[in-house]
Structures are given as C-alpha cells and as structure tokens.
N, C-alpha and C. Protein backbone atom coordinates (compact mmCIF):
# COMPACT_ATOMS: atom_id res chain seq x y z
N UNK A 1 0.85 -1.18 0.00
CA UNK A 1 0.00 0.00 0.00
C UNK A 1 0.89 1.24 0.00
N UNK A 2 0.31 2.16 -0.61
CA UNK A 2 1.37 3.78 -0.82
C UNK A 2 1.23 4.23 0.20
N UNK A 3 1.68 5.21 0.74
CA UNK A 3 1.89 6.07 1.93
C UNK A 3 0.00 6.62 1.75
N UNK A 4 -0.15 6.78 3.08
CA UNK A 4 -1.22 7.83 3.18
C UNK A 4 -1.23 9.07 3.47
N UNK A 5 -2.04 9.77 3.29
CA UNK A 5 -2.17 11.12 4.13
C UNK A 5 -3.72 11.64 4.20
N UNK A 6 -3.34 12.47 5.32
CA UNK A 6 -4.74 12.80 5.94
C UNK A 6 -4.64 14.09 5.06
N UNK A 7 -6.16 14.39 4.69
CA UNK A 7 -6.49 15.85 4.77
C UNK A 7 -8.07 16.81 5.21
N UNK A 8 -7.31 17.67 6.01
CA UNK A 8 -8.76 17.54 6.48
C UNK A 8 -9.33 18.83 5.36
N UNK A 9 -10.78 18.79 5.07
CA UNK A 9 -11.78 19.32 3.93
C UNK A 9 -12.26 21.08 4.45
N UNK A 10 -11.28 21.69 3.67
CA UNK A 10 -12.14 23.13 3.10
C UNK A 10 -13.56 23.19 2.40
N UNK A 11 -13.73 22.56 2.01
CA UNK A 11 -14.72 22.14 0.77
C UNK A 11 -14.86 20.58 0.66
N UNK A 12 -15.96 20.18 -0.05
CA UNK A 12 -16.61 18.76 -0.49
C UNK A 12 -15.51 18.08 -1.55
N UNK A 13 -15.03 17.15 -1.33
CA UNK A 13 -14.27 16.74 -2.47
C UNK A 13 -15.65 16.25 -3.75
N UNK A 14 -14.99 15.97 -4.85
CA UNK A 14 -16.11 15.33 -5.79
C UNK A 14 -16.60 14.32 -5.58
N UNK A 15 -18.17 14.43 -5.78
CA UNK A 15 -18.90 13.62 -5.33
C UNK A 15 -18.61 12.26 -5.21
N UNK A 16 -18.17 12.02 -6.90
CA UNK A 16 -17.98 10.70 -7.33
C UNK A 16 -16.72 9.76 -6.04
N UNK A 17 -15.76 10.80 -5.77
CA UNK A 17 -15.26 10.53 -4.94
C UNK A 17 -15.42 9.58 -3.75
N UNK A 18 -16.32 10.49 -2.96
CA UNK A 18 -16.72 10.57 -1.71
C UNK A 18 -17.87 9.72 -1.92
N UNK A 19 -18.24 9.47 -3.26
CA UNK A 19 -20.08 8.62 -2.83
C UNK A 19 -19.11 7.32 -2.76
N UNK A 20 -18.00 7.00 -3.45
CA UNK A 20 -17.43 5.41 -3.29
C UNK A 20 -17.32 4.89 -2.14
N UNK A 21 -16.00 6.24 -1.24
CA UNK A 21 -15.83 5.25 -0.39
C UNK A 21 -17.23 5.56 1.18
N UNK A 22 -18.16 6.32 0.81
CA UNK A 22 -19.35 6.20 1.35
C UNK A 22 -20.21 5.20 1.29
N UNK A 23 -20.27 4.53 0.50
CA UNK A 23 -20.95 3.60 -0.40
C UNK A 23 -20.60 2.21 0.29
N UNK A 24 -18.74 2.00 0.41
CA UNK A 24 -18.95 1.01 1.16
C UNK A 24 -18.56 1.16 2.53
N UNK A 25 -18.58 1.78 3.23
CA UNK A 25 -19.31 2.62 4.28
C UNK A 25 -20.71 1.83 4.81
N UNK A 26 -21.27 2.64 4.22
CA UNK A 26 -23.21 2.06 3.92
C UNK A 26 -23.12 0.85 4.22
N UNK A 27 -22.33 0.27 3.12
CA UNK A 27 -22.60 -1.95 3.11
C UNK A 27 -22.34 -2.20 4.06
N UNK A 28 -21.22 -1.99 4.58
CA UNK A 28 -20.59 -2.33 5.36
C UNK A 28 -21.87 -2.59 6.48
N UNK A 29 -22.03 -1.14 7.26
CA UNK A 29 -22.79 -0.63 8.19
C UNK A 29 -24.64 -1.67 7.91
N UNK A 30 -24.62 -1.69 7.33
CA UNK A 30 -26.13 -2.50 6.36
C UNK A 30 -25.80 -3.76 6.58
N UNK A 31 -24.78 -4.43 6.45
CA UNK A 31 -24.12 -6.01 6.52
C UNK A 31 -24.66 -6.06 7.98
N UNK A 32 -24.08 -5.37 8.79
CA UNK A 32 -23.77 -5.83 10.46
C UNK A 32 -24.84 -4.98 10.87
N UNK A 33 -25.86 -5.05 10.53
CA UNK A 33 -27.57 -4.67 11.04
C UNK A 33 -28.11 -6.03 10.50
N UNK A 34 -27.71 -6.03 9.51
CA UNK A 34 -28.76 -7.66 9.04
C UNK A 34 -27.81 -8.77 9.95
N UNK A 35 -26.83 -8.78 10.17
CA UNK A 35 -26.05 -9.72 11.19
C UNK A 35 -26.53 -9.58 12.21
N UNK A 36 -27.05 -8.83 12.98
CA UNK A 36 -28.04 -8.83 14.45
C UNK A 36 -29.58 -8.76 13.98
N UNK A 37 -29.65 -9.07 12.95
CA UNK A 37 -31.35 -9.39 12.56
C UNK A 37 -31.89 -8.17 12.21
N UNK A 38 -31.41 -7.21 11.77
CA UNK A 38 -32.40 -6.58 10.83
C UNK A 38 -32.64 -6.57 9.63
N UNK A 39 -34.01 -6.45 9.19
CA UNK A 39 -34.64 -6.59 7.47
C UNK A 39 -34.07 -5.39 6.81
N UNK A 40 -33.14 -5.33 6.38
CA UNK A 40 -32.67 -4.01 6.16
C UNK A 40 -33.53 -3.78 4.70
N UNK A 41 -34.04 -2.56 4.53
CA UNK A 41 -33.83 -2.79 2.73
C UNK A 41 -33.21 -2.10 2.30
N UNK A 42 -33.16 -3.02 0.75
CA UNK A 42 -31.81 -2.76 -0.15
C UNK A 42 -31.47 -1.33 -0.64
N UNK A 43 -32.75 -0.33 -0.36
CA UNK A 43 -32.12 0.99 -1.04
C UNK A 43 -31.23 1.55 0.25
N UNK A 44 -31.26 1.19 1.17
CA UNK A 44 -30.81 1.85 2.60
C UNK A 44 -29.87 2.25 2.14
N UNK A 45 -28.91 1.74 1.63
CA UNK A 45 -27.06 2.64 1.38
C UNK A 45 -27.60 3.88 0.41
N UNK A 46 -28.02 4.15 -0.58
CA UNK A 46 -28.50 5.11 -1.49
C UNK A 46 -29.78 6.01 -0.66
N UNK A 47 -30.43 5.89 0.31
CA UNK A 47 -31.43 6.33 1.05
C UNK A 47 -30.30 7.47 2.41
N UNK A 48 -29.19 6.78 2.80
CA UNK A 48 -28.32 7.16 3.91
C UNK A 48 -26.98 8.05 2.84
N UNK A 49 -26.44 7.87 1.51
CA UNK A 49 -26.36 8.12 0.85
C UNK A 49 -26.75 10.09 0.54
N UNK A 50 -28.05 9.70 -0.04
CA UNK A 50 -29.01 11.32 0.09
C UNK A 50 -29.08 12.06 1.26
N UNK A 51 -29.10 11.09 2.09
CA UNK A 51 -28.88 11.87 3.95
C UNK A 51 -27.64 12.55 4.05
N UNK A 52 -26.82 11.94 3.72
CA UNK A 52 -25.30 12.63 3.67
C UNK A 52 -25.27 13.52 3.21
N UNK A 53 -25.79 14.25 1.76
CA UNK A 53 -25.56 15.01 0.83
C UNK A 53 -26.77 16.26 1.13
N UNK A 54 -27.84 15.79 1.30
CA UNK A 54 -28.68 16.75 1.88
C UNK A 54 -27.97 17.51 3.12
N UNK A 55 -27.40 17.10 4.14
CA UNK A 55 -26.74 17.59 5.53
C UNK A 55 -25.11 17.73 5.61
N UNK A 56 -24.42 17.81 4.04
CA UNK A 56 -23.10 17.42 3.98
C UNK A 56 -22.54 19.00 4.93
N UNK A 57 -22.99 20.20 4.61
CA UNK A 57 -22.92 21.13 4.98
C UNK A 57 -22.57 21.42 6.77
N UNK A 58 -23.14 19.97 7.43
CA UNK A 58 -22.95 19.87 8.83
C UNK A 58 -21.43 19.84 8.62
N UNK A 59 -21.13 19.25 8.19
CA UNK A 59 -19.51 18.54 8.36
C UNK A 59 -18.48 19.37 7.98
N UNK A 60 -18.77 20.43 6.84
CA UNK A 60 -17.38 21.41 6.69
C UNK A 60 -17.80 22.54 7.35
N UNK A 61 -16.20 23.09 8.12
CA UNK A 61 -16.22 24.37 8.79
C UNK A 61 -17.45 25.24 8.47
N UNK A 62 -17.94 26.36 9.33
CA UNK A 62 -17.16 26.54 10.66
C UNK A 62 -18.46 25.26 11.52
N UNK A 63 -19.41 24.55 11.17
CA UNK A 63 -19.97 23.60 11.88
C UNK A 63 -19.34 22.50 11.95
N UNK A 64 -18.17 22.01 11.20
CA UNK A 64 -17.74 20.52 11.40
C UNK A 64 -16.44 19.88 11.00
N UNK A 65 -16.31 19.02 10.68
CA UNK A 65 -15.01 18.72 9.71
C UNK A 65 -15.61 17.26 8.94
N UNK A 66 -14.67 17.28 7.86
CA UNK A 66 -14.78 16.31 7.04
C UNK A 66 -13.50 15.86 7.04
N UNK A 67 -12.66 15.07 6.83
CA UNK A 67 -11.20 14.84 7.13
C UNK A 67 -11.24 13.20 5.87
N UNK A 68 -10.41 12.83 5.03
CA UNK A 68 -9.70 12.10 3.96
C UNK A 68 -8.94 11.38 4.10
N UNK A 69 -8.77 10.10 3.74
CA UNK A 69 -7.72 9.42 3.83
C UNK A 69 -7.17 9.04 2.35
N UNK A 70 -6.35 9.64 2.36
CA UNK A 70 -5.54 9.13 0.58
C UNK A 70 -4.71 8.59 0.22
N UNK A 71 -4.45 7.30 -0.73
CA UNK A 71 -3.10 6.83 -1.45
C UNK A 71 -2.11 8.14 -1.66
N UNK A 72 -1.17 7.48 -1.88
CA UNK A 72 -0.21 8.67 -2.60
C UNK A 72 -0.60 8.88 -4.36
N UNK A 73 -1.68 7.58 -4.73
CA UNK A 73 -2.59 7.96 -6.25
C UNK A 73 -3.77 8.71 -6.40
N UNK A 74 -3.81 9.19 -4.49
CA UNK A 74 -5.28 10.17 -4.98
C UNK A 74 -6.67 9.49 -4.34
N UNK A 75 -6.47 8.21 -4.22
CA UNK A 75 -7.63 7.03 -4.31
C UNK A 75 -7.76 7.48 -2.57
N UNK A 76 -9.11 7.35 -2.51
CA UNK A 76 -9.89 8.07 -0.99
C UNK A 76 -10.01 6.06 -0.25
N UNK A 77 -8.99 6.05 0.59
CA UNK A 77 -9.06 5.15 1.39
C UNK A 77 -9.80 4.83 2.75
N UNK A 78 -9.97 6.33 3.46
CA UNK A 78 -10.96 6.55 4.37
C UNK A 78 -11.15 7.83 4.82
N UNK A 79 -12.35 7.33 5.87
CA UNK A 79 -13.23 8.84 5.67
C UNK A 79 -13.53 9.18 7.03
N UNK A 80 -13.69 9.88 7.73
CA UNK A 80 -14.31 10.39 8.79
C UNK A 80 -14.95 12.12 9.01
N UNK A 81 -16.22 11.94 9.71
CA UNK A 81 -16.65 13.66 10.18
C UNK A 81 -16.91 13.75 11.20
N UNK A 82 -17.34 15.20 11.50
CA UNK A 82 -17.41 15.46 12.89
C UNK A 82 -18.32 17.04 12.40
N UNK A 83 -19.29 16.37 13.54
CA UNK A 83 -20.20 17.86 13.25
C UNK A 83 -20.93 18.52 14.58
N UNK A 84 -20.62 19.79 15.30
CA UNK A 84 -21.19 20.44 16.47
C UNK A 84 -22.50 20.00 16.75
N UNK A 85 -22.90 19.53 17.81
CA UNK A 85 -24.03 19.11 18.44
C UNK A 85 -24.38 20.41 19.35
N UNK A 86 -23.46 21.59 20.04
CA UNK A 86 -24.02 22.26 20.78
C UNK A 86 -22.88 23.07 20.95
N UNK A 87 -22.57 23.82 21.74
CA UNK A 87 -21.55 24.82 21.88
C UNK A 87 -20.22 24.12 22.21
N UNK A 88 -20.52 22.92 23.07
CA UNK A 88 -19.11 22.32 23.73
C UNK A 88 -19.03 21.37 23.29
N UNK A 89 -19.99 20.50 22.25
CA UNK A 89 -20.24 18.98 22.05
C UNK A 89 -19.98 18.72 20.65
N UNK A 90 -19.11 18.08 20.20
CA UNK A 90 -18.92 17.30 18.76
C UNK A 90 -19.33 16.12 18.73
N UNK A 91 -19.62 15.54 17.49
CA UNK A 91 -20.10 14.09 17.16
C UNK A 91 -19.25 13.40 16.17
N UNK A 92 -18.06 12.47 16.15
CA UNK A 92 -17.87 11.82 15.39
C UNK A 92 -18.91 10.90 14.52
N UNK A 93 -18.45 11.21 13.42
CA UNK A 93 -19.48 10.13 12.53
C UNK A 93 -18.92 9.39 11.40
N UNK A 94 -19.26 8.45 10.78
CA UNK A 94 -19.28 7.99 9.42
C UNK A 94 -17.32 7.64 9.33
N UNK A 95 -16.56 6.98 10.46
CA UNK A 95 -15.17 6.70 10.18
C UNK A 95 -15.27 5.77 9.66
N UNK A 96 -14.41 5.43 9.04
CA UNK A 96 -14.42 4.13 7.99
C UNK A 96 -13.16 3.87 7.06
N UNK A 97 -12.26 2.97 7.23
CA UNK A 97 -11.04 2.89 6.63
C UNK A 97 -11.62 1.58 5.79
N UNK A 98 -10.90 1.54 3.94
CA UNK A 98 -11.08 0.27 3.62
C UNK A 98 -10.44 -0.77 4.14
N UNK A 99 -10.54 -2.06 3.79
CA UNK A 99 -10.43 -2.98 4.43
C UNK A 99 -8.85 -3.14 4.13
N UNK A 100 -8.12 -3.06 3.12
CA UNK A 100 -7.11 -2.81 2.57
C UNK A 100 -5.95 -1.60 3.45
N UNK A 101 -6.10 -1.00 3.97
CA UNK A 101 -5.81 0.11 4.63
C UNK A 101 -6.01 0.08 6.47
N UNK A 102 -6.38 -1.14 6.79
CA UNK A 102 -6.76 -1.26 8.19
C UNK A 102 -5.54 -1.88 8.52
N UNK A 103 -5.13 -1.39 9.98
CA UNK A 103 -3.83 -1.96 10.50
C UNK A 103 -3.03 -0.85 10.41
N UNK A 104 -3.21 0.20 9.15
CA UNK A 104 -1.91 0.78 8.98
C UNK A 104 -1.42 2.15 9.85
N UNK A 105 -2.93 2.41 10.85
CA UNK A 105 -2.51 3.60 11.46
C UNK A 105 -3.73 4.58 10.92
N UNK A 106 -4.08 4.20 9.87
CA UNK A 106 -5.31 5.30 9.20
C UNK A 106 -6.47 5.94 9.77
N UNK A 107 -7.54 4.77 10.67
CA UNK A 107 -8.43 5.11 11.59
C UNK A 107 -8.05 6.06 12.62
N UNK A 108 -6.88 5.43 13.63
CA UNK A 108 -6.31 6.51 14.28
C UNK A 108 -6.38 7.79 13.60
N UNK A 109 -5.63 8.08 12.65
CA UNK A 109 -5.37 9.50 12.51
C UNK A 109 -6.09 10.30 12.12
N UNK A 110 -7.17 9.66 11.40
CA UNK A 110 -8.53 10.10 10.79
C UNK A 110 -9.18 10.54 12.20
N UNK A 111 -8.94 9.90 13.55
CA UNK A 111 -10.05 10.74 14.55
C UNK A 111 -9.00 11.69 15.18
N UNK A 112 -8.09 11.57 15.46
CA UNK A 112 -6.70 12.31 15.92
C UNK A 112 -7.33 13.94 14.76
N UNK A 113 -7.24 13.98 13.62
CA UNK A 113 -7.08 14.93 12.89
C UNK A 113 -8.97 15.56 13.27
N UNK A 114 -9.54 14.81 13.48
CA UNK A 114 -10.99 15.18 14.17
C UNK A 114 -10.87 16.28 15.30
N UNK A 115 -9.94 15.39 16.53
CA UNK A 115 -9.92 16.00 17.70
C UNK A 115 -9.17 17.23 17.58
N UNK A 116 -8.33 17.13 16.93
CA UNK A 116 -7.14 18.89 16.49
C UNK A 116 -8.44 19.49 16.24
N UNK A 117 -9.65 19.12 14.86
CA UNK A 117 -10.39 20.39 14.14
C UNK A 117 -11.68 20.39 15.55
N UNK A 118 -11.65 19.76 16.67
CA UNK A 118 -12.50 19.84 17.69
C UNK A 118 -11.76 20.80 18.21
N UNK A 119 -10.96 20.22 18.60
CA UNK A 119 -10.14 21.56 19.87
C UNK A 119 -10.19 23.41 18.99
N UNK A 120 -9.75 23.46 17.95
CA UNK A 120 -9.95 24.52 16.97
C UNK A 120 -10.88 25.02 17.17
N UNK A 121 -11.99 24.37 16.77
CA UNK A 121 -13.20 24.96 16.87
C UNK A 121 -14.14 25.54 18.32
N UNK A 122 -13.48 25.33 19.50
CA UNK A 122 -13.16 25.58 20.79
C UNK A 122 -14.70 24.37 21.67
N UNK A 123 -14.58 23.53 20.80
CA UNK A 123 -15.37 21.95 21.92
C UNK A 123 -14.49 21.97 22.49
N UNK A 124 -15.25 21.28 23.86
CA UNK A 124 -14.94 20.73 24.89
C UNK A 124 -14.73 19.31 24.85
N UNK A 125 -15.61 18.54 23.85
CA UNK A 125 -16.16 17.30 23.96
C UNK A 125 -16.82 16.56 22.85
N UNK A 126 -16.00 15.04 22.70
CA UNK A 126 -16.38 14.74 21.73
C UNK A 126 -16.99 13.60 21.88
N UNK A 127 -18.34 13.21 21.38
CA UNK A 127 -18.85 11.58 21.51
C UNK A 127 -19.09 10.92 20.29
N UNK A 128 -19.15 10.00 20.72
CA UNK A 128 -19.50 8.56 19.11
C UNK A 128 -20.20 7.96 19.78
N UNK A 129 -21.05 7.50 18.91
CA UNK A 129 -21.89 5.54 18.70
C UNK A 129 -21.06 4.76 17.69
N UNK A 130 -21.35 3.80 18.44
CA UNK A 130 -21.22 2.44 17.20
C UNK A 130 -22.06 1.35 17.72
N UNK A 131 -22.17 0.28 16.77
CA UNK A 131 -23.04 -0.56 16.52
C UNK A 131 -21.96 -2.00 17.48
N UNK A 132 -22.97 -2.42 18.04
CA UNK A 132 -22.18 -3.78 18.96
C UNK A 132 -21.37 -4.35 17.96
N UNK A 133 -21.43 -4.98 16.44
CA UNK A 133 -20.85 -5.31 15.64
C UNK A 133 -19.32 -4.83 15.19
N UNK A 134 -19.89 -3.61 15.36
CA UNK A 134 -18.01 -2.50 14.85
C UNK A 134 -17.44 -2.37 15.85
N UNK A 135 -16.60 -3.79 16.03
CA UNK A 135 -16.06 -3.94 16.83
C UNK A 135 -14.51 -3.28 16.90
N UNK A 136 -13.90 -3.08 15.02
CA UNK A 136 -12.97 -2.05 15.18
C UNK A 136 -13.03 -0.97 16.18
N UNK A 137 -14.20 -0.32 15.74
CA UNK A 137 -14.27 0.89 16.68
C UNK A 137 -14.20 1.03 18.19
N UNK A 138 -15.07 0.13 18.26
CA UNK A 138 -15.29 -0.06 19.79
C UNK A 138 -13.98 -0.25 20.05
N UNK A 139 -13.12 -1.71 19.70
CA UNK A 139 -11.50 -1.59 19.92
C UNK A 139 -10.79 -0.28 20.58
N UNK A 140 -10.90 0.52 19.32
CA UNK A 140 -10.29 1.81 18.84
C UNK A 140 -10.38 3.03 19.52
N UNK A 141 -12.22 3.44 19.85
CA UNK A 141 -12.20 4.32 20.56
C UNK A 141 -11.52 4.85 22.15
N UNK A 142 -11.39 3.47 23.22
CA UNK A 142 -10.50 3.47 24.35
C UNK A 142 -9.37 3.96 24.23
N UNK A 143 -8.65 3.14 22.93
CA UNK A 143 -6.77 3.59 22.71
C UNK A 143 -6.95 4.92 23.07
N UNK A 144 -7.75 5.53 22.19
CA UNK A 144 -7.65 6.91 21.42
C UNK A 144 -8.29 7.92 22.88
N UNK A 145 -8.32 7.09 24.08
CA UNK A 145 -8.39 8.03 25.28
C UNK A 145 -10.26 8.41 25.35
N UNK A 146 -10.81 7.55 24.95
CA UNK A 146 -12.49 7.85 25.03
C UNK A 146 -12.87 6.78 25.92
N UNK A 147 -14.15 7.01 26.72
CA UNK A 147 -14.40 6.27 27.71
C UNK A 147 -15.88 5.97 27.13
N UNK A 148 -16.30 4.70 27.38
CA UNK A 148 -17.36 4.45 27.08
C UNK A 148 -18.31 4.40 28.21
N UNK A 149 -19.22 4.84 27.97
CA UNK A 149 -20.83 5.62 28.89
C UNK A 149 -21.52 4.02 29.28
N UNK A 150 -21.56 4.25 30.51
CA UNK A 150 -22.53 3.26 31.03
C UNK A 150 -24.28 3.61 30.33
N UNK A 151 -24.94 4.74 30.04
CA UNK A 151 -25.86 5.28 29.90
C UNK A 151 -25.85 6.14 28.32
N UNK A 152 -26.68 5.97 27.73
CA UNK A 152 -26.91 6.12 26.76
C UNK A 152 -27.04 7.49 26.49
N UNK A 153 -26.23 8.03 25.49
CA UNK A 153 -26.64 9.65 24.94
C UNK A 153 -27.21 9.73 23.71
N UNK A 154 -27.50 10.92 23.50
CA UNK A 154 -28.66 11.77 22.86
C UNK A 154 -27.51 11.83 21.39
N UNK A 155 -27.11 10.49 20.80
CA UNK A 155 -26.38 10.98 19.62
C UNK A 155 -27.10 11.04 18.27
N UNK A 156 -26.64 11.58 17.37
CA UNK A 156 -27.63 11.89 16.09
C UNK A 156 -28.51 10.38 15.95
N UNK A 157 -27.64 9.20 15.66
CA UNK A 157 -28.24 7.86 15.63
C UNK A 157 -29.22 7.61 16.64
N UNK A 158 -28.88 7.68 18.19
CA UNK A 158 -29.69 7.86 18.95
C UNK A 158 -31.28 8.14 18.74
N UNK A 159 -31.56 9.24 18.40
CA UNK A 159 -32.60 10.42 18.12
C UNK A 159 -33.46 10.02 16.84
N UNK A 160 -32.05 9.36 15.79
CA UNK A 160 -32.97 9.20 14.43
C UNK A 160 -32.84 7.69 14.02
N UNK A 161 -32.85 6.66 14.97
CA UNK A 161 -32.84 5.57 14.68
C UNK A 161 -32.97 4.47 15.99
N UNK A 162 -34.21 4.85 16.52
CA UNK A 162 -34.27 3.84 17.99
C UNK A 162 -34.41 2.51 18.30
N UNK A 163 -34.22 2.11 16.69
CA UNK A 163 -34.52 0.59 17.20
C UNK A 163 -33.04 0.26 17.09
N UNK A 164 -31.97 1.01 16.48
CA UNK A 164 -30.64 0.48 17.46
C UNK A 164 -30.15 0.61 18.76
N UNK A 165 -30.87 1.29 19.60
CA UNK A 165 -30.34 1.74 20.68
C UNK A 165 -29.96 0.77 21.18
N UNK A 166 -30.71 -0.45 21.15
CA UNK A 166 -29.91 -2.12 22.26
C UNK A 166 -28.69 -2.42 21.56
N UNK A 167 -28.43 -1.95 20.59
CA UNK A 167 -27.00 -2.24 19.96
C UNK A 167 -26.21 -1.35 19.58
N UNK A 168 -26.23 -0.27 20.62
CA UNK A 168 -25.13 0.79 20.18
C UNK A 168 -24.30 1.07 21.32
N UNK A 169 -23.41 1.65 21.05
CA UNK A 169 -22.68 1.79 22.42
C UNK A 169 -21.59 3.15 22.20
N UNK A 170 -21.87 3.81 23.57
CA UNK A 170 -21.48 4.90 23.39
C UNK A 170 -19.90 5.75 24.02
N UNK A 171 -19.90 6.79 23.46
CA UNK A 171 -18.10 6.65 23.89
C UNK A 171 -17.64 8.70 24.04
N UNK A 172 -17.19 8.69 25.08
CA UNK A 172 -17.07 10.55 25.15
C UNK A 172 -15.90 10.92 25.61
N UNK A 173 -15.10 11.93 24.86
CA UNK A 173 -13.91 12.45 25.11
C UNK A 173 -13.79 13.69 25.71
N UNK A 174 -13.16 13.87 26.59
CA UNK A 174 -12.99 15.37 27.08
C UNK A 174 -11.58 15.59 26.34
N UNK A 175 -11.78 17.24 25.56
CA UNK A 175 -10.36 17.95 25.02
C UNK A 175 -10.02 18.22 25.90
C-alpha cells in the first residue's frame, strides 16, 4: 500500500469521490444490522447516501469537519466527520477505513485529525456511537483516550434511529 495522508476538507471533495468510499461505508454498516437481525432494505445505502448530501454542509467548517484518507494515487481510502451538536459537544461520525488500509494507522489519525479540528473549533467534547458489531471501533475508541458511557446519549443515531439503541454503544472524550 502507498503512503497515506490525511487531509482535512475546506470544501466537499467530488462527489464521485466521496459517494465510493461512502458507499462502502453504507454496506458495510447495512451487513452488520442484518447480522443482528435486521430486514434491512436494499435501497438503505443510497437512502443514507441522500442523507449525507442533503446535511453534507454539517460537516465542513465553521460547523464541522470532514477529514480524507488518501493513497499517494489520490484514491480516498478513508473517511471520517465530525459535526457540532451544541456549543461544547462534537459528534464523530461515518469513520471508515477500507479494508485494505486497516492496521496501517489510518483510523487513528482520521479521529486524531478530528480531535485537532475539535479543539480549533473551541469543543470541549467529543462523543460517538457504534453498533455492537463494529467492533474495530469499539477496539479503537478506548486507545484513542475515550471512555465508554454506562448510559446512553442523545447521539444523532440515537434520536434518528431507535430501534438500534440495544445495539449501540457509546463513547465521550474530554479535550
């Protein structure tokens, strides 16, 4: 694999871009819902997809970040955002390294380059969900100095998707 690098987003890269490695993102995330029994249907990645793009605006400055993971050919290896929930509160969302690219340090730096555009933006505090399944994450989020919540918060998933709540699990950083 080529060297990577992070960059974090002034602007939307091209769509075509960003719908790929969103896309398998989606499957991914869609796979390990039907693995704990849900009927998912099939437009869900293209349905979550339009959600993204309708609200992409959360994610670049001064409300958020969008942050890149790239070959040294350009090719978008992974992805992560982060978008203000309240004056002191950020939300990681949507991290996702390909499968090809895991191991190498990428996830890390993709939330590392999160927490710099958190602290910037003068949060206090950053939380995530994930799904009992993403178990990378779950892994991942402790290293990276996040503590996971006995008690459930008010995260975007939370709010707009309650029949995961028995399978999510939650995780909060103080800057």
């Amino acid at each position: 694999m080529n060297s990577i690098e992070i960059e974090s987003c002034r602007s939307l890269p091209p769509r075509e871009d960003l719908d790929t490695i969103l896309a398998q993102y989606y499957a991914l995330i869609v796979q390990r819902m039907r693995d704990i029994g849900f009927d998912i249907d099939p437009a869900a990645p293209e349905s979550a997809l339009a959600e993204f793009w309708a609200n992409a605006d959360d994610y670049l400055p001064p409300k958020g970040c969008l942050v890149i993971a790239r070959r040294g050919t350009g090719q978008i290896v992974g992805c992560g955002m982060m978008k203000r929930l309240d004056e002191h509160t950020g939300e990681l969302k949507r991290v996702f390294v390909i499968e090809e690219a895991r191991g190498t340090g990428t996830g890390r730096a993709l939330i590392e380059a999160r927490e710099t555009a958190a602290r910037s933006m003068g949060l206090k505090r950053l939380i995530a969900d994930t799904l009992t399944p993403n178990v990378e994450m779950r892994d991942l989020y402790p290293k990276l100095g996040f503590t996971e919540l006995d008690e459930p918060i008010e995260t975007t998933t939370y709010k707009d998707q309650p029949k995961l709540r028995p399978y999510l699990h939650y995780f909060s950083k103080e800057l």
